[in-house]
Every structure is written in structure tokens, then in C-alpha cells.
Protein backbone atom coordinates (compact mmCIF):
# COMPACT_ATOMS: atom_id res chain seq x y z
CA UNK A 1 0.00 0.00 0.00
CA UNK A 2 1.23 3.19 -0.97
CA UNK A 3 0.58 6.22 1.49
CA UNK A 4 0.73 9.65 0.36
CA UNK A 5 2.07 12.00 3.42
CA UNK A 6 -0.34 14.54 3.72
CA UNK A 7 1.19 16.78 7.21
CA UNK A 8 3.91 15.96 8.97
CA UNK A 9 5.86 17.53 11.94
CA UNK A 10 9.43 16.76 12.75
CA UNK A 11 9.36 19.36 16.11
CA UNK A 12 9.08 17.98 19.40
CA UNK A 13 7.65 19.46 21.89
CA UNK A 14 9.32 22.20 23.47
CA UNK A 15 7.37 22.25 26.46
CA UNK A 16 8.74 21.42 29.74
CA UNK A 17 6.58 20.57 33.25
CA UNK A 18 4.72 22.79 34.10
CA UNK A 19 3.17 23.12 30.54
CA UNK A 20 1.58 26.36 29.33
CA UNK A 21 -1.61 24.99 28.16
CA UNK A 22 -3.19 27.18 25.41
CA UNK A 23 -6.78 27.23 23.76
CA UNK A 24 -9.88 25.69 24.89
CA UNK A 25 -10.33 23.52 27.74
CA UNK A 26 -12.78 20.77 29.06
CA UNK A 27 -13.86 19.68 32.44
CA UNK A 28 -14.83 16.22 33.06
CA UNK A 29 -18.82 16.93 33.31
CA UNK A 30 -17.90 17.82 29.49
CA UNK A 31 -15.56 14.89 28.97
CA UNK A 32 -18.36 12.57 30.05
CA UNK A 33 -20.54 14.07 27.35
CA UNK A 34 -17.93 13.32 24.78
CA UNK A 35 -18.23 9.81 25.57
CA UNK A 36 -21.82 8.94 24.41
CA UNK A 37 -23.56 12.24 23.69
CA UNK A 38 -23.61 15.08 21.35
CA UNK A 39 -20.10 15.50 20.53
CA UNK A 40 -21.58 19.04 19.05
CA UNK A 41 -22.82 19.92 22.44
CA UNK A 42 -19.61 20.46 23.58
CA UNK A 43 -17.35 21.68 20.54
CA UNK A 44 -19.70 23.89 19.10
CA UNK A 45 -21.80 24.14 15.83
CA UNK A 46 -19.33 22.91 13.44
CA UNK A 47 -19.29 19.38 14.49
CA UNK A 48 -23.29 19.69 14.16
CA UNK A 49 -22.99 17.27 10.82
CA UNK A 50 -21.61 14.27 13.32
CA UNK A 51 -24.83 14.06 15.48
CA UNK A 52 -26.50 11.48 13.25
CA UNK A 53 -22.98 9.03 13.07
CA UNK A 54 -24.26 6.17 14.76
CA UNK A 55 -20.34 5.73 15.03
CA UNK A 56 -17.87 8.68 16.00
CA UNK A 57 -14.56 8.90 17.72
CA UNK A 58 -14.93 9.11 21.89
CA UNK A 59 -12.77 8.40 24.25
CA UNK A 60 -14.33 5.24 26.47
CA UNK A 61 -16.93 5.61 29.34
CA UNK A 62 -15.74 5.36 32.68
CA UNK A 63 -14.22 3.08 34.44
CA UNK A 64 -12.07 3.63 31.64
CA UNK A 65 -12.14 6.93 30.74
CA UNK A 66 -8.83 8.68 32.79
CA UNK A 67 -8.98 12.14 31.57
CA UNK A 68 -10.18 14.48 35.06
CA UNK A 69 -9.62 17.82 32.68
CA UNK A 70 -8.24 18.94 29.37
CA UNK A 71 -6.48 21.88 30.08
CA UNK A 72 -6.17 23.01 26.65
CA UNK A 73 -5.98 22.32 22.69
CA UNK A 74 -3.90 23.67 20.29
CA UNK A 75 -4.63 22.84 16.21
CA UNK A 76 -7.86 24.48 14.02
CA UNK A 77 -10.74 22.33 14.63
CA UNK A 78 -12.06 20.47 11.59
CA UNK A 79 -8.94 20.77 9.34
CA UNK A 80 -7.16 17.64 9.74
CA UNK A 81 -4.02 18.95 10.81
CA UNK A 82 -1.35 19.15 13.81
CA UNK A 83 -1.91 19.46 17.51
CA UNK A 84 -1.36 19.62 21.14
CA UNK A 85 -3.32 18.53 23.84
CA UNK A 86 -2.47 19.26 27.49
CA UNK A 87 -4.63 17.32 30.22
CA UNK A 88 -4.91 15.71 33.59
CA UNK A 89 -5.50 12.00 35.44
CA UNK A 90 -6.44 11.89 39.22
CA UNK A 91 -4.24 9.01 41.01
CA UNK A 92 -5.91 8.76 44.64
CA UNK A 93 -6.41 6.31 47.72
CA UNK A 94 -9.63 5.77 46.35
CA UNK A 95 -9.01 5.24 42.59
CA UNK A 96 -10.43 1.86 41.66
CA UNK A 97 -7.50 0.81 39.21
CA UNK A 98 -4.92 1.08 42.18
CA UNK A 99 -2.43 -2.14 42.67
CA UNK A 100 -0.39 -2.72 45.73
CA UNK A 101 -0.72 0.98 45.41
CA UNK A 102 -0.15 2.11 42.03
CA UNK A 103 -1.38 2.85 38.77
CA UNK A 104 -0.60 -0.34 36.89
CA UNK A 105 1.32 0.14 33.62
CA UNK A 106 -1.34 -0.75 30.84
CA UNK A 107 -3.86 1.62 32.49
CA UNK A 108 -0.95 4.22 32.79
CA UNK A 109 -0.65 3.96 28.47
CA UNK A 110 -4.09 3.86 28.34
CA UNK A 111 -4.88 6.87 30.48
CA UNK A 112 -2.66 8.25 27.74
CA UNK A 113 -4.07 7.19 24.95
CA UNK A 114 -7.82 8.93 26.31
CA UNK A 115 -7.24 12.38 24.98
CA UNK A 116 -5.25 11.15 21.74
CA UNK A 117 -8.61 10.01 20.29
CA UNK A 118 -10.76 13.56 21.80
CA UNK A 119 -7.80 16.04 19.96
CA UNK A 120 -8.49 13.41 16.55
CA UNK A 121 -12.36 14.23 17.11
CA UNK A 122 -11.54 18.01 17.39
CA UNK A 123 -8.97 17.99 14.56
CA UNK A 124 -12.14 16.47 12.72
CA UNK A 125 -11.46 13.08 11.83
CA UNK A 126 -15.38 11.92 11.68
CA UNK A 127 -15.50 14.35 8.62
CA UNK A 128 -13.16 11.98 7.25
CA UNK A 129 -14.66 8.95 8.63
CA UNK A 130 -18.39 9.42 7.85
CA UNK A 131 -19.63 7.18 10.76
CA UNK A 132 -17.54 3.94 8.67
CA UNK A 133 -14.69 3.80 10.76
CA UNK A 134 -13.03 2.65 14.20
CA UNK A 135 -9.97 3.83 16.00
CA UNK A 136 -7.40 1.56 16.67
CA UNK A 137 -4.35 1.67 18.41
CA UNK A 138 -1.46 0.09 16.05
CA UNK A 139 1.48 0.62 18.29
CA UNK A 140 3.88 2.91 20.01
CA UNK A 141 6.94 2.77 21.71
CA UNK A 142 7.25 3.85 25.70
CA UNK A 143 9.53 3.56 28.34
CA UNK A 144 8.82 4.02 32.32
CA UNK A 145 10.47 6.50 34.07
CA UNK A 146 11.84 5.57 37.69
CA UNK A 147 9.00 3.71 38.81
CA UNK A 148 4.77 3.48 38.87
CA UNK A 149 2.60 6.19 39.88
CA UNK A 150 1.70 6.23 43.07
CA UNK A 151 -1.70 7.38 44.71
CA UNK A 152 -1.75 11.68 45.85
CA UNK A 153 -0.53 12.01 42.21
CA UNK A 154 -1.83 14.14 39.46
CA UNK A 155 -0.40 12.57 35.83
CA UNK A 156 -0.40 16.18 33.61
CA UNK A 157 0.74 15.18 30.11
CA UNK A 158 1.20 16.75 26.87
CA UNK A 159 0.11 14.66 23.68
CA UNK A 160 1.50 16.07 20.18
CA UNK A 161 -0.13 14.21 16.62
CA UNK A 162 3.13 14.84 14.95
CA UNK A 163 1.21 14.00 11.75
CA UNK A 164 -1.05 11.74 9.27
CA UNK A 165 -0.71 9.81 6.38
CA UNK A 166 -3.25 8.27 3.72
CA UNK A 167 -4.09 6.21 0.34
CA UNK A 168 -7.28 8.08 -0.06
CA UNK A 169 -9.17 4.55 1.79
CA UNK A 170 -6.64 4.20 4.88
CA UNK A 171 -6.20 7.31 7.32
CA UNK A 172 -3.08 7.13 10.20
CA UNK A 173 -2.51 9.18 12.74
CA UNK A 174 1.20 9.32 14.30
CA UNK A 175 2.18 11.15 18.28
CA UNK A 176 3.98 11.57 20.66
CA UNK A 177 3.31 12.27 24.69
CA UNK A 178 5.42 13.07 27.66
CA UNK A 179 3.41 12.61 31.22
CA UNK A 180 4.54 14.24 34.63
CA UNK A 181 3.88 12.84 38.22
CA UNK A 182 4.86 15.80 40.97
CA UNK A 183 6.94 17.17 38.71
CA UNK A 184 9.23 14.31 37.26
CA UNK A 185 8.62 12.67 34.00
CA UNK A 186 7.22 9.19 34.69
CA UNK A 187 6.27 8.06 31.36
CA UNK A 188 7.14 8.81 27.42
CA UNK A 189 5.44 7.49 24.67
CA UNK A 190 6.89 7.88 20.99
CA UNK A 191 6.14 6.52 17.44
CA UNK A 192 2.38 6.00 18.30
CA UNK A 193 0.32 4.78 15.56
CA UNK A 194 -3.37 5.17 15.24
CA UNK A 195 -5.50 3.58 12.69
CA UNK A 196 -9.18 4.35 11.56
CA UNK A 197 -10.82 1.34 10.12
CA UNK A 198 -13.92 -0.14 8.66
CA UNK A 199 -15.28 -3.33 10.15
CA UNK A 200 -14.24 -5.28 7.29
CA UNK A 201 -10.80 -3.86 7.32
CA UNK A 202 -10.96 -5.26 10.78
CA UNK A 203 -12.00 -8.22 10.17
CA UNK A 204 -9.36 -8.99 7.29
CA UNK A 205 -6.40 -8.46 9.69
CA UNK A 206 -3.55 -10.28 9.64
CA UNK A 207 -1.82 -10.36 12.57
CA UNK A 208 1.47 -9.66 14.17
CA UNK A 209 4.01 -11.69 11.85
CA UNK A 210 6.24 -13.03 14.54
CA UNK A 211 7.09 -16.14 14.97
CA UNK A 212 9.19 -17.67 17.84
CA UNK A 213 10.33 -20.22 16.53
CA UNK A 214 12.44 -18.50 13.74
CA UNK A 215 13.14 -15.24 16.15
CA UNK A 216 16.31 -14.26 16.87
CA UNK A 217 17.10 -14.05 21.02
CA UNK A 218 20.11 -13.56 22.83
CA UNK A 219 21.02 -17.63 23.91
CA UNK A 220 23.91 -15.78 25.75
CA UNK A 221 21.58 -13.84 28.18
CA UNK A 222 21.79 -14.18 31.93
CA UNK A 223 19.74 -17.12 33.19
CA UNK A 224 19.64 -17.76 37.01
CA UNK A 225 17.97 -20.99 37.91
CA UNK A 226 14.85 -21.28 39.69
CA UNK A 227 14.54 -21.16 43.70
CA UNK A 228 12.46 -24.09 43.80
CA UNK A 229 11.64 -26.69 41.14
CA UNK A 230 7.80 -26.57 41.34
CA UNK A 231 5.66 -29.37 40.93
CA UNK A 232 2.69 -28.31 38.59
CA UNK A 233 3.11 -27.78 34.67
CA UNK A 234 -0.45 -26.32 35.03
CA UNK A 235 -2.73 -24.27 37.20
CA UNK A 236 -6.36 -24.00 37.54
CA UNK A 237 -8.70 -21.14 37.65
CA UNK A 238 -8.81 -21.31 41.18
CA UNK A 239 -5.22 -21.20 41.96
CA UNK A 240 -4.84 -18.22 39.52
CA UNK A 241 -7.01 -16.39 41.22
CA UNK A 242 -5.36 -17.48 44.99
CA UNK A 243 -2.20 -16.29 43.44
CA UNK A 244 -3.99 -12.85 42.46
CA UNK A 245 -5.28 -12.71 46.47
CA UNK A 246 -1.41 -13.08 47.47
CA UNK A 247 -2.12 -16.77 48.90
CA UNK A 248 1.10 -17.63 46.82
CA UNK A 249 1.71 -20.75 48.90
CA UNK A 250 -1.41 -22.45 48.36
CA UNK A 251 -1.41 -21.48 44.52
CA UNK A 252 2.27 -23.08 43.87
CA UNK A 253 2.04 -26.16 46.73
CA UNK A 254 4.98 -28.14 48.02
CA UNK A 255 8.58 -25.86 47.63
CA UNK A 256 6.05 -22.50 48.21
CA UNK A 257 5.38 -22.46 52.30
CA UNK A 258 7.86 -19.98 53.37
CA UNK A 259 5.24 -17.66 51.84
CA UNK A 260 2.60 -18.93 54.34
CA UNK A 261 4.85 -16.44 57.08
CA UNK A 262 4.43 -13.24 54.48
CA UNK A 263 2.18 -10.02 55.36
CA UNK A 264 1.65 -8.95 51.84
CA UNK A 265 3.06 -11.37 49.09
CA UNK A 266 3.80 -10.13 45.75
CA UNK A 267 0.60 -10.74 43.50
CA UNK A 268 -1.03 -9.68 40.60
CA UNK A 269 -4.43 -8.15 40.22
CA UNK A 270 -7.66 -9.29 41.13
CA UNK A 271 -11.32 -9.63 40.37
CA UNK A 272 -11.45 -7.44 37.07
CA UNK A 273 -8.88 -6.69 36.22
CA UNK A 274 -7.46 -10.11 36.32
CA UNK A 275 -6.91 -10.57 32.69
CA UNK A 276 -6.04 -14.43 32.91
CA UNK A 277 -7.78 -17.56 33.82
CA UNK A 278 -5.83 -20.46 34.07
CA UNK A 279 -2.28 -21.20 33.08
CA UNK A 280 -2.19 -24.14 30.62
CA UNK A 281 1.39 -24.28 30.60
CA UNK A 282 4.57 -23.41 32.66
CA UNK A 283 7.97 -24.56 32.08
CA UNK A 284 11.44 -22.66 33.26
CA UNK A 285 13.19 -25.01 30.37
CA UNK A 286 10.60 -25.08 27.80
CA UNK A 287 9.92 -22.50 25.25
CA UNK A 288 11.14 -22.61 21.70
CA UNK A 289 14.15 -21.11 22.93
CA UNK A 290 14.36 -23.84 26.06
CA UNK A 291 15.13 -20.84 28.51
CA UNK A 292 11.57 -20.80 29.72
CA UNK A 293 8.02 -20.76 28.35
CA UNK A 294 4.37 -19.77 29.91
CA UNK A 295 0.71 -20.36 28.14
CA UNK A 296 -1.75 -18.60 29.97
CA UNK A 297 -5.54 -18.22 28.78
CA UNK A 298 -9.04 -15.82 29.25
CA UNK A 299 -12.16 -16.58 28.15
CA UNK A 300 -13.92 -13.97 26.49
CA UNK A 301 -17.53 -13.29 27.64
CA UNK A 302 -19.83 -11.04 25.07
CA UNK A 303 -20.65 -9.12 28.85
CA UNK A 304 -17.17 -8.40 29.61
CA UNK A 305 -17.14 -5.19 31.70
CA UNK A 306 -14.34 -3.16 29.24
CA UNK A 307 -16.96 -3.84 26.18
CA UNK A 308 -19.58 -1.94 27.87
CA UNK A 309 -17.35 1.50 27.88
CA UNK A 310 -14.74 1.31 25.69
CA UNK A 311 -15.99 2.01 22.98
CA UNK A 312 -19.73 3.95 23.04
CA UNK A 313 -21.38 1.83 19.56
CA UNK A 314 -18.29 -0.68 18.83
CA UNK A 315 -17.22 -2.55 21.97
CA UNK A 316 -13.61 -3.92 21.89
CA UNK A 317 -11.28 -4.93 24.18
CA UNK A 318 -8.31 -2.21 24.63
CA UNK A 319 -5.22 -3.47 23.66
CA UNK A 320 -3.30 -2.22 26.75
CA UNK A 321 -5.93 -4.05 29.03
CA UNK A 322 -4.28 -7.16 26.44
CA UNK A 323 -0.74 -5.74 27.59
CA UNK A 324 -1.50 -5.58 31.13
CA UNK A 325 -2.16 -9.76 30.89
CA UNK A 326 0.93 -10.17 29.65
CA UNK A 327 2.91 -8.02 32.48
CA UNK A 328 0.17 -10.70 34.96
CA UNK A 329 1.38 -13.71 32.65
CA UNK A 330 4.85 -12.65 33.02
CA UNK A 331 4.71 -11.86 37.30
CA UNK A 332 3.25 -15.37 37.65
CA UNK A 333 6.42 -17.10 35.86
CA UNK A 334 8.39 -15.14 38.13
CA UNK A 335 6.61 -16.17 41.09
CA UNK A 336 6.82 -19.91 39.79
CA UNK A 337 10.19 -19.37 39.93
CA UNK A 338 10.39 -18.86 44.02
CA UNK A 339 11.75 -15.91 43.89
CA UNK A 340 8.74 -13.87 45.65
CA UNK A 341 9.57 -16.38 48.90
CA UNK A 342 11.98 -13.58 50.28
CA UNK A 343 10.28 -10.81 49.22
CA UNK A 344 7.70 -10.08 51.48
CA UNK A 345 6.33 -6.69 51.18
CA UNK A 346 7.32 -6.40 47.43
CA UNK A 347 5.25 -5.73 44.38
CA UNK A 348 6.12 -5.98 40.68
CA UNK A 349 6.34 -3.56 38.16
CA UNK A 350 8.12 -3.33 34.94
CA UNK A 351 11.47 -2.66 34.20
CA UNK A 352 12.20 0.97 33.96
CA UNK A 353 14.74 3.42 32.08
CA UNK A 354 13.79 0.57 28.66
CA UNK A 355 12.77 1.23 25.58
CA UNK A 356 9.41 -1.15 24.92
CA UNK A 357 7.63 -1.72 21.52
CA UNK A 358 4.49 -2.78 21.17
CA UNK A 359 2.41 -4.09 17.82
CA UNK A 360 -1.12 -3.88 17.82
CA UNK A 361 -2.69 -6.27 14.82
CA UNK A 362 -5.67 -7.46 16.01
CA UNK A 363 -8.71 -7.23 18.20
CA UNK A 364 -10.67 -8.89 20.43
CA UNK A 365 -14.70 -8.02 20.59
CA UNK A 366 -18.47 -9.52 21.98
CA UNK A 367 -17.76 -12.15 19.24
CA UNK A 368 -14.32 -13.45 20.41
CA UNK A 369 -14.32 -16.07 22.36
CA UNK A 370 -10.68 -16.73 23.66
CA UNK A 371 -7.27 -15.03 24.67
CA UNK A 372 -4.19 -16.50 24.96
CA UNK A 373 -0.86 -15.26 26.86
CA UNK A 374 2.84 -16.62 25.78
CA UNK A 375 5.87 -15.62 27.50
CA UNK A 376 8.70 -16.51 25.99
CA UNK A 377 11.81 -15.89 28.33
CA UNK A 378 15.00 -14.92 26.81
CA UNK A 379 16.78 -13.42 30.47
CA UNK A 380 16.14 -14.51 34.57
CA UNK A 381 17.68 -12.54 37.09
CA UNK A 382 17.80 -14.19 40.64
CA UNK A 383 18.86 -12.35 43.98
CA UNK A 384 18.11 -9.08 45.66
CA UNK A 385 16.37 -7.48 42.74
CA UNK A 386 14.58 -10.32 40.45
CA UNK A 387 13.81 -9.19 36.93
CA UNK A 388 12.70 -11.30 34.13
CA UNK A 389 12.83 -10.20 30.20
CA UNK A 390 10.68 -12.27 27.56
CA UNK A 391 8.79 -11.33 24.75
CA UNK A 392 5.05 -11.73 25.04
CA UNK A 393 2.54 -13.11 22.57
CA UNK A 394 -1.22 -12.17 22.52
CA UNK A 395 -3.87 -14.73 20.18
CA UNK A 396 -7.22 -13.81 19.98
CA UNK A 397 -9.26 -16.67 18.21
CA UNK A 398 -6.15 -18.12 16.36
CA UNK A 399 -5.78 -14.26 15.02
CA UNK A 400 -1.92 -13.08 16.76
CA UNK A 401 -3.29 -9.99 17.53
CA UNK A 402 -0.45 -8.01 20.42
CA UNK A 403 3.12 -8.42 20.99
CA UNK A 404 5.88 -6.93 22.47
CA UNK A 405 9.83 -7.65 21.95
CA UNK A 406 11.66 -7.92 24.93
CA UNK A 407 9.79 -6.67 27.76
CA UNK A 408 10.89 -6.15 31.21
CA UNK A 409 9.74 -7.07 35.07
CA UNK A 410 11.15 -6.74 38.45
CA UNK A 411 10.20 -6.89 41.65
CA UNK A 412 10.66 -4.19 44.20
CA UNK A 413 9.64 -2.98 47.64
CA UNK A 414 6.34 -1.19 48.12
């Protein structure tokens, strides 16, 4: 496919915390509206010609709609071109994502990703998308600054569309962010990709071409052996979710009951936001590469409680709520390993200071039926600070729909 570039910007931003916001801002009464209603009753009169669109670009309802305020927009509504978007994302005691207390790292890119699609709707992308299209993220590439977000926090970011590209059928949209927690960068986000799409377009994707078995990995890489050789290959729904509760011990079984003494074992989330079910596989020599392997799975229900907000008229399943399985996917390996058993108190989180890339080429929706989770471990890191590396595989329906090259986990104190 040919694309014709259209706009393009090679500046980045020049801004620095605390940004200058300029133009128009939003509150989140008027956010709400954006997510369901009349996207006119909030811009103004020009977007008038987008009421009827059974199908328009809106951020997603809550729970999953971050944005608290937009404190301002720069770029000529309606013209398709460049701009800015400054805005802000409450992290308190109370917020309902919170995780050993923090913002967990797929809600963190999603909370991101919120105003990306409001600044396409006011740059005017339904005039090119006549109701016929869906935004998509493709990819991006981020890295994690220091450490997660913590809760007394207010995440103030700056999101630039650095410019577009299309073939006269296919319309992408490319930016750039930079978000601030009290005043230090905590996250960065460059190369992002969106895509509008029909349904069929949708439908006729072809996946993420990766393949593990002919991928290149680094058979040189640092690979600690395991703390105890654990006795399952396998683990039900039921210990999944004991592992999610922090009852590691009863989860893993014989090898595991030092974590019996612990006040707050390292877990992953629950309820939810648990992304995975059971774990159909588990192997610290298996793998492709034999330096470890993990097949987790989630069945899809057409009820799932991210279909219902995300998006208003076209439920999917974000792609970063895909992510986050992986990061759960990868923290249970690491647990299987033993090495949460002296590290009471501690919490994982991904690696930071890395460079992460992430492909989006697929979806899942009410009609899927079935996720699966590979992690495929190319590095294991034993002792005070345990980190794993591994690239992660997401398949939704057979379809390899999300993967990432190399991504990183520790575990640290809370």
C-alpha cells in the first residue's frame, strides 16, 4: 500500500513541566458528554454534521475513561491537521484501578491514549470517517520513568499528533506524549500509531508476523535458575485467582510455604482486572528457545465489563488491558520461579529506564471467544532485585493480535 504524506511535523515538543496549556479547555462533566452524547454539544456548531454518526470517535466511558480535565488544545478544529493537547488524570487512595498501590502500567498507556482520540475528534477526523470507521491503536513505543505512579498524584501530560498519512481509503494518525507525576517525568510514549478502520478492514487483519520459533534471542543472556523446582506444569482457575489474592503458597504447593509467614506477598491483580484464567502451561526449560516458556488463557464473555465502555457503539477490548495480561502472565512465571519467597512486602512492576515496543494487529470483541498469553523468556535474574525479560505473545481466536519484543519485570519494595 502506498501512502501519500499529507502533514507531517518533525518538532518535538518544546514544552517542559509545568506546561503552558493554550486554547480551549474541558472539564470532566464535558468529557463525560464526549463519551456517548452530542459530541456538538460540547465543541460547538461545526461538528453539528456528526450528530446522526451512529459511530464517531470518543474516548471510552468510565471506568475507563482517565482524563479528570483537558487543560487546553492547540490545532484548528475540523482541518485535519497538527496538535497539542495538554490534560490531567487523578491518582488517589480511592481510585479503583490502584495495585499494591499504584497505577498499573497498561492503564498508565491507556490513560494516555484517552485524549489522543478527543484532539483526533476536534482535529475532525469523523469528517473523514463518515460514521464507517473505528480507532485503533497500532502501536507505540514507551519507556517508564523511575518507577509506577503512586496514589496523591496528578499525571499532567502533553500529547503532540506529529502527523497523518493516507491512500485516499486508509487514514493514520502518528504522536507523541510526555506525562509528569509531581513534577518528574514518569512516562514517554513515541512513534504512536493510530489507525481508523472499517469493520471489514478489521476483520481482514492479519496479525502480528512473529514467529518464535524462527526469532532471533540472545542464547547468551543471563539465566539464574529457579529457587524451587515446582511441581505443577499447570494451574487452575482457582489457583490463579489465589495467586492474584497473594495466597502464593497455596497457589504453587509443596517448595512455596515460606510464603505462608508473608504479610503482603507479591501478586497480581484481582477480580477485574485479572486478565487471565488459568495457566495451561509453565515450564522454566521449555519455550522454543528452552530458557523458559508460559501459556496462559481468558475466556472472552460477550458481557465483559471493558466492552460496555470502551468504545460507546463498537465494543472492543483495549489493547493495553491485552498488555497488562501479559505483564500478569509474566509476574506469575516469576513467582513460579520462588523468587517472591523472600520478598515479602514487594510488588512488581516493569522494568524501567527501557525502551518497549508494542504491535497492535488485532482485536478482540463480543464475538471473540478466547485469549491467549505466551511468555517466551529470553533473560532470569535471581537475587536481591529479580527481573525477568521475555517477549510476550497475545492470540485472539487463532488471530496473533499483540506483541511486544523484549519486555521487562522486576520486583521491588512497596
Amino acid at each position: 500500500m502506498n501512502f501519500k504524506k499529507t502533514v507531517e511535523s518533525t518538532e518535538a515538543s518544546k514544552h517542559s513541566y509545568p506546561f503552558r496549556p493554550v486554547g480551549p479547555s474541558f472539564s470532566r462533566p464535558e468529557l463525560e458528554v464526549l463519551t456517548s452524547g452530542k459530541i456538538s454539544d460540547i465543541f460547538g456548531d461545526r461538528f453539528k454534521f456528526q450528530d446522526k454518526y451512529t459511530l464517531q470517535m470518543r474516548m471510552p466511558k468510565p471506568p475507563l475513561l482517565f482524563a479528570d480535565r483537558v487543560l487546553g488544545i492547540e490545532g484548528e478544529p475540523g482541518t485535519l491537521g497538527l496538535g497539542k493537547i495538554w490534560f490531567d488524570t487523578n491518582v488517589s487512595e480511592d481510585s479503583w484501578f490502584l495495585h499494591d498501590g499504584c497505577m498499573p502500567l497498561g492503564l498508565m498507556l491507556e490513560s494516555m491514549l484517552n485524549p489522543c482520540i478527543l484532539l483526533m475528534s476536534w482535529l475532525g477526523i469523523d469528517s473523514y470517517s463518515k460514521g464507517e470507521r473505528r480507532i485503533r491503536l497500532i502501536g507505540c513505543e514507551f519507556m517508564l520513568h523511575e518507577s509506577l505512579v503512586e496514589p496523591d498524584s496528578t499525571i499532567t501530560s502533553e500529547l503532540t499528533v506529529d502527523g497523518h498519512v493516507n491512500n485516499g481509503e486508509m487514514w493514520l494518525t502518528y504522536f507523541h506524549s510526555d506525562c509528569y507525576a509531581a513534577g518528574q517525568k514518569c512516562l514517554t510514549v513515541r512513534k504512536g500509531q493510530l489507525g481508523f478502520f472499517t469493520k471489514a478492514e478489521l476483520l481482514g487483519a492479519r496479525g502480528v508476523k512473529w514467529d518464535a520459533e524462527t526469532a532471533r534471542f540472545n542464547a547468551d543472556a543471563r539465566w539464574d535458575a529457579p529457587v524451587v523446582v515446582c511441581e505443577h506444569r499447570s494451574f487452575t482457575k482457582e489457583q490463579v485467582s489465589l495467586f492474584s489474592k497473594g495466597r502464593t503458597a497455596e497457589c504453587f504447593g509443596n517448595g512455596y510455604e515460606k510464603a505462608s509467614t508473608h504479610t503482603r506477598s507479591p501478586r497480581i491483580q484481582s477480580g477485574e482486572m485479572l486478565m487471565i484464567d488459568e495457566v495451561e502451561y509453565f515450564d522454566p526449560q521449555g519455550g522454543p528457545w528452552g530458557l523458559g516458556y508460559l501459556k496462559a488463557k481468558k475466556a472472552l464473555k460477550p458481557d465483559e465489563w471493558f466492552f460496555l465502555c470502551h468504545f460507546h457503539n463498537d465494543p472492543v477490548m483495549p489493547g493495553l488491558l491485552q498488555f497488562e495480561g501479559c505483564l500478569q502472565a509474566m509476574a506469575f512465571y516469576l513467582a513460579g520461579l520462588g523468587f517472591t519467597l523472600d520478598k515479602d512486602g514487594y510488588r512488581f512492576e516493569p522494568i524501567p529506564e527501557e525502551l518497549y515496543k508494542v504491535q497492535f494487529r488485532g482485536e478482540a470483541d463480543p464475538t471473540n471467544r478466547e485469549i491467549i498469553y505466551e511468555v517466551f523468556v529470553e533473560e532470569v535474574h535471581g537475587g536481591n532485585e529479580p527481573k525477568l525479560y521475555a517477549d510476550v505473545l497475545v492470540t485472539v481466536d487463532g488471530l496473533k493480535a499483540c506483541y511486544c519484543r523484549r519486555m521487562g519485570l522486576r520486583l521491588v519494595p512497596c
